[in-house]
Protein backbone atom coordinates (compact mmCIF):
# COMPACT_ATOMS: atom_id res chain seq x y z
CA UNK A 1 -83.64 -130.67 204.00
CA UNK A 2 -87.05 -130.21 205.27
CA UNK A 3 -87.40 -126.98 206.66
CA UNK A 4 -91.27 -127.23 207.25
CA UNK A 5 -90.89 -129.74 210.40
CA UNK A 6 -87.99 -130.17 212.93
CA UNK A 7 -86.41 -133.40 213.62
CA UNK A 8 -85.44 -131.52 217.16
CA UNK A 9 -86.84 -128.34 218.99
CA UNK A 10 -85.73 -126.94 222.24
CA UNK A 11 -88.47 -124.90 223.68
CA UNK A 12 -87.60 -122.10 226.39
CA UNK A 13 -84.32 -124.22 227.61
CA UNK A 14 -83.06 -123.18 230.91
CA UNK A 15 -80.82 -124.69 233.24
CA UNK A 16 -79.23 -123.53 236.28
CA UNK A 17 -77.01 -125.05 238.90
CA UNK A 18 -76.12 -124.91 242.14
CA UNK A 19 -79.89 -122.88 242.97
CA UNK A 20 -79.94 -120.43 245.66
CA UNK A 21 -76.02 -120.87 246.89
CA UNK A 22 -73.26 -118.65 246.44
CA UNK A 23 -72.21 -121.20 243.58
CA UNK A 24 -75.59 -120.39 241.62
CA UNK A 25 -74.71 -120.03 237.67
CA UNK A 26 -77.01 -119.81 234.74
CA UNK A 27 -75.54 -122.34 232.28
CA UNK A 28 -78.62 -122.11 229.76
CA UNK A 29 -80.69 -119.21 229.77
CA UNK A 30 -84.06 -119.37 227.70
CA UNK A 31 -82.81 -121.26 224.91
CA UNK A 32 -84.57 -121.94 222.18
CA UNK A 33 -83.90 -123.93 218.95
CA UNK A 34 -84.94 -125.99 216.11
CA UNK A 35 -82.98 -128.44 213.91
CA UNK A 36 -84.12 -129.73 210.59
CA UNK A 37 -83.48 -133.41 209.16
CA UNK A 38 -80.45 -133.61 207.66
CA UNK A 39 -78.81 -130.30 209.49
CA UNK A 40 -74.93 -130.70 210.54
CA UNK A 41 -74.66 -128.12 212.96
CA UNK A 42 -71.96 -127.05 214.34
CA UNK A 43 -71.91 -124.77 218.07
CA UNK A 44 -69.17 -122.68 218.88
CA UNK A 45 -68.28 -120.63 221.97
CA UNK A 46 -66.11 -120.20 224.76
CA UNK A 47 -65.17 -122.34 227.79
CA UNK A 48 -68.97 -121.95 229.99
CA UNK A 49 -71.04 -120.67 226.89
CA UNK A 50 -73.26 -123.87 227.41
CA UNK A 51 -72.26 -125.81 224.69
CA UNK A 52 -72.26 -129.19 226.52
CA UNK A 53 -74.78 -128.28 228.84
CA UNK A 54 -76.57 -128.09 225.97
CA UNK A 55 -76.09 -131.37 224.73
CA UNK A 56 -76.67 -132.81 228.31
CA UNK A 57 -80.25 -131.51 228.42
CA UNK A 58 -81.04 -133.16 225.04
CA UNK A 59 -79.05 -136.68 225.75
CA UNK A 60 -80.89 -136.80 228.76
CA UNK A 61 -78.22 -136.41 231.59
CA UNK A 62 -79.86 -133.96 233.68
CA UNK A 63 -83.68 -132.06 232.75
CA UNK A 64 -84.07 -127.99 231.97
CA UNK A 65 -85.77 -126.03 234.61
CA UNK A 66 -89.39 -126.04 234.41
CA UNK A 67 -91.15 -125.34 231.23
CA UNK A 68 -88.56 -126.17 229.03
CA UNK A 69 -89.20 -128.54 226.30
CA UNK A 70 -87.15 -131.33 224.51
CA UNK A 71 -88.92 -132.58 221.51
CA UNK A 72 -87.46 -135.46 218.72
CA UNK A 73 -89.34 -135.74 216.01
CA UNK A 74 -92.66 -134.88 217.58
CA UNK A 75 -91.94 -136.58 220.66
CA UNK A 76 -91.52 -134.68 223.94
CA UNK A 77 -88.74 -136.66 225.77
CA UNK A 78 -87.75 -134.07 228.25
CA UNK A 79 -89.19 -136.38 230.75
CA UNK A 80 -87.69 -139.33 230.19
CA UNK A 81 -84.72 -141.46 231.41
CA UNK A 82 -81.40 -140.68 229.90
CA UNK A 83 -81.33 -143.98 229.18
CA UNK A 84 -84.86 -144.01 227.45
CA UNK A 85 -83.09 -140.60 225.66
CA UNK A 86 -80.23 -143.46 224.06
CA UNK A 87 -83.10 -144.85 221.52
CA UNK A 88 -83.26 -141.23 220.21
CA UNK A 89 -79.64 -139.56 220.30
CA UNK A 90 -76.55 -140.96 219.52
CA UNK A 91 -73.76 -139.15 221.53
CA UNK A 92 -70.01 -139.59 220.88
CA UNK A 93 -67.34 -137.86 223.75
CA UNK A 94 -64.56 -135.97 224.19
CA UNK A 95 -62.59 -138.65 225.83
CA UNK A 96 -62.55 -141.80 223.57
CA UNK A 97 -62.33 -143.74 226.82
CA UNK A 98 -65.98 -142.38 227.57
CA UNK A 99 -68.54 -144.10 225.62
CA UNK A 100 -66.81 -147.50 225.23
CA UNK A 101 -65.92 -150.06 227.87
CA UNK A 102 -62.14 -150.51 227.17
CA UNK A 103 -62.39 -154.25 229.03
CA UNK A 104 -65.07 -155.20 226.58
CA UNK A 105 -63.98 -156.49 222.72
CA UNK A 106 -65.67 -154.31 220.21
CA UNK A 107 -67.77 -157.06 219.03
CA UNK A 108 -69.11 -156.63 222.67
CA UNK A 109 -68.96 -152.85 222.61
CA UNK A 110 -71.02 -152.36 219.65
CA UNK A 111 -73.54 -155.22 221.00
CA UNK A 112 -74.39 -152.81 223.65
CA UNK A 113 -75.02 -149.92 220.78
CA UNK A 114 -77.13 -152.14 218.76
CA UNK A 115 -79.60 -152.16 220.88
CA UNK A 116 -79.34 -148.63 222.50
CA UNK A 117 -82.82 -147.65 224.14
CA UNK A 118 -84.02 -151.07 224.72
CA UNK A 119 -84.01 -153.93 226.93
CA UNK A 120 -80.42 -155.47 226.01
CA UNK A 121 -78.05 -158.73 226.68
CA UNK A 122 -75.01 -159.48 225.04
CA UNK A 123 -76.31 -163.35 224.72
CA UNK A 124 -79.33 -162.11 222.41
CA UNK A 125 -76.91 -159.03 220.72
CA UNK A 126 -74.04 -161.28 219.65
CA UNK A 127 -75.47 -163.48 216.90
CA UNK A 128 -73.58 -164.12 213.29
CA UNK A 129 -76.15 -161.74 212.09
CA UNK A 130 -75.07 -159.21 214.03
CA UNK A 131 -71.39 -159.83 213.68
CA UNK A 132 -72.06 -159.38 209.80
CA UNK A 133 -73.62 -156.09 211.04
CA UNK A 134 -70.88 -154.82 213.21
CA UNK A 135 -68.15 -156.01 209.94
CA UNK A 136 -70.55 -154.25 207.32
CA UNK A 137 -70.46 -150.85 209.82
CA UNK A 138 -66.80 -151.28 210.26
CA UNK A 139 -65.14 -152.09 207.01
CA UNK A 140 -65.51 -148.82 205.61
CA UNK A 141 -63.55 -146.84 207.92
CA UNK A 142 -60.49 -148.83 206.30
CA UNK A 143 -59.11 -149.43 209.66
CA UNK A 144 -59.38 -152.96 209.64
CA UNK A 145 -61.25 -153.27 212.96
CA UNK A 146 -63.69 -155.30 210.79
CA UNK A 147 -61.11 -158.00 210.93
CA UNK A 148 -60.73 -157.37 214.95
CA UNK A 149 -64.32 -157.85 216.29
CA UNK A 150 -62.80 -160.01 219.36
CA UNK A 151 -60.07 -157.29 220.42
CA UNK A 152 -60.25 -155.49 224.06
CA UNK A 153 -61.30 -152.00 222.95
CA UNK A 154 -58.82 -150.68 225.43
CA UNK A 155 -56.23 -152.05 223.78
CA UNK A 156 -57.04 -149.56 220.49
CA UNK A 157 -54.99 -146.40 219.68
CA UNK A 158 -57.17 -143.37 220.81
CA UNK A 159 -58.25 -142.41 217.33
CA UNK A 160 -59.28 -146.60 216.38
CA UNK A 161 -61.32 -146.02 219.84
CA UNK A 162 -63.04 -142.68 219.14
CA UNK A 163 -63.53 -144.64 215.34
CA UNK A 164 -65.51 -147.30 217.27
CA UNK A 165 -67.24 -144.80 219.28
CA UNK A 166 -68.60 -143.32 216.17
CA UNK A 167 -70.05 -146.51 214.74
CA UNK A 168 -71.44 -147.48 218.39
CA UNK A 169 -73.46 -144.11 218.09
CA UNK A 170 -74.63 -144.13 214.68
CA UNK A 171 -75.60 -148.22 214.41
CA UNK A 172 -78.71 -148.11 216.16
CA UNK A 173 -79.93 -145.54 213.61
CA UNK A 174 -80.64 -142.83 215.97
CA UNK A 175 -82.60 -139.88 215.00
CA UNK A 176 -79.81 -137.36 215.81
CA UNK A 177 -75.81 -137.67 216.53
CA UNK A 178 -74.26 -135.19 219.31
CA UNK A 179 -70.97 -134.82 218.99
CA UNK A 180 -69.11 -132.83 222.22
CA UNK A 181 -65.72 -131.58 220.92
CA UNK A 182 -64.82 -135.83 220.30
CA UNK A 183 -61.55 -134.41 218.51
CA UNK A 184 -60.08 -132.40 221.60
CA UNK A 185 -58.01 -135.02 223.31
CA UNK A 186 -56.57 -136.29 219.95
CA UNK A 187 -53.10 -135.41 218.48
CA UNK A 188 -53.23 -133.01 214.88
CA UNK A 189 -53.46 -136.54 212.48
CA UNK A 190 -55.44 -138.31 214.56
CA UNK A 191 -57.80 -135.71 214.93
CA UNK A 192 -57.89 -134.89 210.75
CA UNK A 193 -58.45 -139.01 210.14
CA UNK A 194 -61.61 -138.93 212.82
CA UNK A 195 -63.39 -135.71 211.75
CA UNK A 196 -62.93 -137.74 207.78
CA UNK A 197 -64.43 -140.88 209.60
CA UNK A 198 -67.14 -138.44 210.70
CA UNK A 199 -67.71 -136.53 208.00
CA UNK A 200 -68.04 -139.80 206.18
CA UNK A 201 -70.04 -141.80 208.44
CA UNK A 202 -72.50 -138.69 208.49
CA UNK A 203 -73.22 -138.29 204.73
CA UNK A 204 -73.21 -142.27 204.75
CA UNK A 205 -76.24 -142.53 207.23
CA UNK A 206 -77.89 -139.11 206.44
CA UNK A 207 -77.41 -137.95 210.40
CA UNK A 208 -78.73 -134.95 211.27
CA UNK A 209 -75.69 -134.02 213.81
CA UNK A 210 -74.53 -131.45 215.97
CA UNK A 211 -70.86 -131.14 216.91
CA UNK A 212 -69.68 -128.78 219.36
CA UNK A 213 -66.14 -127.38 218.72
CA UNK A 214 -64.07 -125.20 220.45
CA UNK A 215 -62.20 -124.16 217.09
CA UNK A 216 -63.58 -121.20 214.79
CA UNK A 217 -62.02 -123.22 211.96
CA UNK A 218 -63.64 -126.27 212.44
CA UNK A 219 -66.77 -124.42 213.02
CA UNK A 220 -66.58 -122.99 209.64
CA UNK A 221 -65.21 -126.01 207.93
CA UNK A 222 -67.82 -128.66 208.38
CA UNK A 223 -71.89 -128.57 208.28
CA UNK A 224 -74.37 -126.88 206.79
CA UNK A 225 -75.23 -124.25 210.06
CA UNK A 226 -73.42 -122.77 212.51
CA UNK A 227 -74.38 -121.63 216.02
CA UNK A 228 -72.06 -119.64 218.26
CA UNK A 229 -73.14 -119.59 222.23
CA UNK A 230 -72.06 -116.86 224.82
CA UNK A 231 -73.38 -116.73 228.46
CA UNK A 232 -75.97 -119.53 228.36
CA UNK A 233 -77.48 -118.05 225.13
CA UNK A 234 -77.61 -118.65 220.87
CA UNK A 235 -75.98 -115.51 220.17
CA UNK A 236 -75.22 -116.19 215.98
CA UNK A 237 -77.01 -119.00 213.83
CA UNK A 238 -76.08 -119.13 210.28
CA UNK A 239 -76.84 -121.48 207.48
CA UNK A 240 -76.88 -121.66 203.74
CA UNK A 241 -74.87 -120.04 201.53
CA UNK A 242 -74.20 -117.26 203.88
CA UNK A 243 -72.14 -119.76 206.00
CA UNK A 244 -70.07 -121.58 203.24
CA UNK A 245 -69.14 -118.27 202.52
CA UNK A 246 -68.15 -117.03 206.11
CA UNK A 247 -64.44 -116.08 207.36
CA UNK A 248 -63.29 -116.06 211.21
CA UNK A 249 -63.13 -112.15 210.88
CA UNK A 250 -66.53 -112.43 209.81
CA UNK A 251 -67.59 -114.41 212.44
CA UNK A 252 -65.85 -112.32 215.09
CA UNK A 253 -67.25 -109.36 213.87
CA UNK A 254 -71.03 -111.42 213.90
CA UNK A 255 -69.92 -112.38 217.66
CA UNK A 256 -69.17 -108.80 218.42
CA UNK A 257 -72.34 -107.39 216.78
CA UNK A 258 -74.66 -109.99 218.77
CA UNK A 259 -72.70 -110.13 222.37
CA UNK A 260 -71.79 -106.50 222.54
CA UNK A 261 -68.59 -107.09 223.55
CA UNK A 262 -65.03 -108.54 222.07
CA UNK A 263 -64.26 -111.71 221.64
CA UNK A 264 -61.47 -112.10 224.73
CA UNK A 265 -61.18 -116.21 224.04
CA UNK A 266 -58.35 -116.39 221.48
CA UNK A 267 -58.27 -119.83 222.02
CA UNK A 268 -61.36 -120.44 220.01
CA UNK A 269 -59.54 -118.52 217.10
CA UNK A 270 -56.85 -121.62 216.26
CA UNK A 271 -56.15 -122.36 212.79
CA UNK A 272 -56.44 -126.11 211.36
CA UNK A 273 -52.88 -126.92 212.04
CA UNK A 274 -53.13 -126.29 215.65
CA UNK A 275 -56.28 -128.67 216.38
């Protein structure tokens, strides 16, 4: 990891909505944050901490309040198009029904992907080349959906679909993966056999990811750095040794040092089992 130059940076982040009404909230407040190549972060924090806020600003869905600063490997993109955003961030969802078109085979689905950021068809995307592309991506997932290029995607299981949703974001080689809770809606196996699909498809193409989690365990679990969020800010960020070696009391009591306050969201406190 090259901690001399950051693949992203987030420079004085801010972001609030509903301006000037009664409605007014801060979701990001002054964030800022850098992200090396080959970092698997992982952001914890309560329901509202700005987690996928967050991860909005850098895909692209919405800009930060003036001044603040999305940068990709040298490039300032804060400007640009969400769509323009695809060519530089792979994003997969919490709903596996967002991020694929369940009508569409996945042949069709991961034409699309190929050619994320750029003028696209499905005439010029669907070629045998490709299709030995899409098999090549898919085989090693062992799912066999290398075998089912023609199938409706809608017609997958929901953990085949959020499987597919990970190759579609990681195919078009793009310079970082976002990852926003895409285990939540999953049942207990399910979700174990997709974070192993990650985990593997990660270390496979050397993605520099960050995967938002509502679970302390997960949090702890996976990556190489962890950030926890609370109240629009980066409260805790912890990497190296110090956070392969971290507990949950440990990061309670790192939550509690930073925030000034308890931790009152025992949801974000469930074990393994209950993911």
């Amino acid at each position: 990891m090259n901690q001399d130059k950051s693949l992203l940076e987030l420079k004085g982040i801010t972001k609030i909505f509903s301006r000037g009404t009664i409605d007014e909230v801060t979701a990001l407040d002054n964030v800022n944050l850098n992200v090396y190549p080959g970092d698997y972060v992982t952001i914890i924090g309560s329901n509202g901490a700005g987690k996928t806020t967050m991860l909005n600003i850098i895909a692209g869905v919405f800009p930060p309040e003036r001044g603040g600063r999305v940068i990709v490997n040298g490039d300032d993109i804060t400007s640009l198009s969400e769509y323009k955003h695809a060519a530089y961030v792979g994003r997969v969802y919490q709903d596996p029904k967002v991020g694929t078109a369940g009508k569409l085979s996945i042949e069709e689905n991961l034409a699309l992907a190929v050619l994320r950021g750029q003028p696209r068809g499905l005439r010029a995307a669907t070629n045998k080349k490709r299709r030995e592309l899409f098999r090549a991506a898919l085989a090693p997932l062992g799912l066999g959906l290398e075998d089912r290029l023609s199938t409706p995607v809608g017609t997958l299981s929901s953990g085949q679909r959020q499987a597919v949703a990970l190759v579609m974001a990681t195919i078009s080689k793009p310079s970082l993966l976002l990852l926003d809770e895409h285990i939540a809606n999953l049942d207990p196996r399910t979700a174990e056999t997709v974070l192993e699909l990650t985990d593997m498809i990660v270390e496979r193409e050397r993605m520099t990811t960050l995967m938002v989690t509502h679970n302390m365990d997960l949090a702890l679990r996976y990556g190489n750095r962890l950030i926890m969020m609370h109240k629009g800010k980066i409260i805790v960020d912890i990497g190296g040794e110090r956070k392969q070696s971290l507990t949950i009391n440990d990061l309670v009591t790192a939550f509690e040092q930073a925030a000034g306050e308890q931790l009152s969201d025992e949801s974000i406190l469930l074990s393994r089992a209950e993911v």
